[in-house]
Protein backbone atom coordinates (compact mmCIF):
# COMPACT_ATOMS: atom_id res chain seq x y z
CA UNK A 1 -56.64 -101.89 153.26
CA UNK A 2 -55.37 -100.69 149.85
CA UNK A 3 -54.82 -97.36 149.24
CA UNK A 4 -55.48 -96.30 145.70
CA UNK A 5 -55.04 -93.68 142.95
CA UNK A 6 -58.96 -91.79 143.93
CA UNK A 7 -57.47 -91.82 147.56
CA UNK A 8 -54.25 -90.19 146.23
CA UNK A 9 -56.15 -87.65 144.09
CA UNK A 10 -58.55 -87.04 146.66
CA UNK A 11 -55.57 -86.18 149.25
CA UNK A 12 -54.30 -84.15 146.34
CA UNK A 13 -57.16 -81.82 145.27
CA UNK A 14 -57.88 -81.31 149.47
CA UNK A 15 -55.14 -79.53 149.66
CA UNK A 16 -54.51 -77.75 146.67
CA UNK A 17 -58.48 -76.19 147.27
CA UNK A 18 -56.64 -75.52 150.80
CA UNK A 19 -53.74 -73.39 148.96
CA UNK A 20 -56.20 -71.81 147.34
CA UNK A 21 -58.22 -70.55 149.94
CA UNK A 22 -54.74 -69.76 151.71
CA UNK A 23 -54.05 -67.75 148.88
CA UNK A 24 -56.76 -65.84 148.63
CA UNK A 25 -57.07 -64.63 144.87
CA UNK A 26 -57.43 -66.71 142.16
CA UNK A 27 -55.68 -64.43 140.07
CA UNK A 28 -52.20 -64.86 141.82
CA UNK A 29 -52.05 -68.23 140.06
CA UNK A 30 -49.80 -69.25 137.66
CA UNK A 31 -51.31 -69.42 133.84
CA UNK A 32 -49.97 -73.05 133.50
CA UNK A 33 -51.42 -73.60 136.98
CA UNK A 34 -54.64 -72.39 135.71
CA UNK A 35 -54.59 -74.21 132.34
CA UNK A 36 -53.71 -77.54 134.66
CA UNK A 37 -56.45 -77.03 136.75
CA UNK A 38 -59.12 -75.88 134.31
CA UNK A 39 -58.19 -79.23 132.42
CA UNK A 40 -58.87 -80.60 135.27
CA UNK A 41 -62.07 -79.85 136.44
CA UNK A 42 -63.33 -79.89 132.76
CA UNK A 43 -61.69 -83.60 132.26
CA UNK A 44 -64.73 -85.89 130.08
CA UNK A 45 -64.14 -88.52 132.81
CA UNK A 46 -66.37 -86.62 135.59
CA UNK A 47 -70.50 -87.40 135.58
CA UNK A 48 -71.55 -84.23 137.27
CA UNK A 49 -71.57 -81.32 135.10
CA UNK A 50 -69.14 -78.28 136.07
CA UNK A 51 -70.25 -75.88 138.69
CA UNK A 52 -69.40 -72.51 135.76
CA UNK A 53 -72.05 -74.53 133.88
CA UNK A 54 -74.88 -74.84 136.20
CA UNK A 55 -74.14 -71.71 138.54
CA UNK A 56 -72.53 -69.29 135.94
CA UNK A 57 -69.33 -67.67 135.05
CA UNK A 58 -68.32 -66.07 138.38
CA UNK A 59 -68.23 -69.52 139.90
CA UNK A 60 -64.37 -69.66 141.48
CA UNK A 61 -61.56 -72.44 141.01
CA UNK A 62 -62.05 -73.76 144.35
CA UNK A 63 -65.96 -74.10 144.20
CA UNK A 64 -65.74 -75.98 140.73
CA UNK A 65 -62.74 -78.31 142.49
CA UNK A 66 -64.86 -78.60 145.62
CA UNK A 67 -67.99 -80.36 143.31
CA UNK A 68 -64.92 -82.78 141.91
CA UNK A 69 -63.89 -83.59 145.05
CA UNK A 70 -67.05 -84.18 146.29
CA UNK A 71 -67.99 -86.42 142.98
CA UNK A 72 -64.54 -88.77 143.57
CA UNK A 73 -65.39 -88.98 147.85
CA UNK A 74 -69.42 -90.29 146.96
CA UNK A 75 -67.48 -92.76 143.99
CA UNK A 76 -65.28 -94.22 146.42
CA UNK A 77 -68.09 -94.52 149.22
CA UNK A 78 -70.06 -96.38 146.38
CA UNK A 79 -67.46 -99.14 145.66
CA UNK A 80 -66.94 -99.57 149.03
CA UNK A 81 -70.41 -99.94 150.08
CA UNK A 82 -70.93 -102.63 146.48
CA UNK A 83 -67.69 -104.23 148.10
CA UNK A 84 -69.34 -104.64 151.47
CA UNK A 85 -72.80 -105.91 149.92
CA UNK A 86 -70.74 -108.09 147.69
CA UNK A 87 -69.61 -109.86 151.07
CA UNK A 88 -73.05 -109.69 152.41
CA UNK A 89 -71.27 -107.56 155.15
CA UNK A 90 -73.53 -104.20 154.34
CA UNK A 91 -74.38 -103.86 158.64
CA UNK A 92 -70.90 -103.29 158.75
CA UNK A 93 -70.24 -100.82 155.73
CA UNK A 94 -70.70 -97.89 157.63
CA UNK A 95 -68.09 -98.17 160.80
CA UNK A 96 -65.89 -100.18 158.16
CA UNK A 97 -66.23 -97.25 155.93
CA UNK A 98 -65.18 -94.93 158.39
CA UNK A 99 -62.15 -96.50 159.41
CA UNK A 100 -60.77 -97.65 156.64
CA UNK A 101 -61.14 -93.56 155.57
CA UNK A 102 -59.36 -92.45 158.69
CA UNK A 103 -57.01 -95.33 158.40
CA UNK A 104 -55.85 -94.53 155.24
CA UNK A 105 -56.13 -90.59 155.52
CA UNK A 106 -53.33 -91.02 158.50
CA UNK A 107 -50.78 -92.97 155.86
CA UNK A 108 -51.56 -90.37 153.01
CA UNK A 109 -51.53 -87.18 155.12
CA UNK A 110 -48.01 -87.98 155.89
CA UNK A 111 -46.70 -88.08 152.35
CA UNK A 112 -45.18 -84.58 150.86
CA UNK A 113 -46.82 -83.14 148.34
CA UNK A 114 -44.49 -83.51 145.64
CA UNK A 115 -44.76 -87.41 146.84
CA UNK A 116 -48.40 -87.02 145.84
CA UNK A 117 -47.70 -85.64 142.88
CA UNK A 118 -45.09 -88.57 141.82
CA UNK A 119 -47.67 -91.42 142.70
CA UNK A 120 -50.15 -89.36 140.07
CA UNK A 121 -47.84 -89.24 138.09
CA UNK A 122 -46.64 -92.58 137.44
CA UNK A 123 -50.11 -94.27 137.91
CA UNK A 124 -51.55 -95.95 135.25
CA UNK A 125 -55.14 -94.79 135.42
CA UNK A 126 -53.48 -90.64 135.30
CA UNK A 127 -55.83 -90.18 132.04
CA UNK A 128 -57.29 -86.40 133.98
């Protein structure tokens, strides 16, 4: 099991959406943490287009981070699923899939943020 940057950034935008909700009001944020977070979201890296786009202007921070969180979880389930037909292992990709998700959700959950935020940091693929 290998734990990688998308399972760090995943881990990552979980629980800032959770802050966010915690929060309440988007307007509370910070201006830098809205610049940060509008870059974000509006990075050229991402395939689906942004939620503002398709649903409108009143579309909220944590609706437009849930569709990239939801874009990086069906990525990694797609390389995981190639790996497994790769192998010729695909009757297995769906129990392996799961536990290999909970496996590695119980290593990252116990990491800090700030930890999280160090490991983006310094990874080499931290283009968004």
């Amino acid at each position: 099991m290998l734990i990688t940057g998308d399972d760090i950034l995943i881990e990552y935008v979980d629980r800032l959406m959770n802050q966010l909700k915690l929060m309440g009001e988007e307007h509370l944020l910070q201006d830098q943490w809205k610049k940060a977070i509008e870059k974000f979201i509006t990075h050229y890296v991402w395939h689906s287009q942004d939620r503002r786009k398709v649903e409108g202007p009143m579309t909220g921070v944590i609706e437009r981070l849930e569709g990239r969180l939801h874009e990086m979880q069906e990525r990694r389930r797609r390389l995981i699923k190639y790996l497994y037909k790769k192998e010729g292992k695909l009757d297995e990709f769906e129990e392996g899939f799961h536990q290999s998700i909970s496996k590695k959700s119980t290593i990252i959950k116990k990491f800090s943020s700030i930890q999280l935020e160090d490991l983006l940091r310094t990874s080499t693929k931290n283009v968004a």
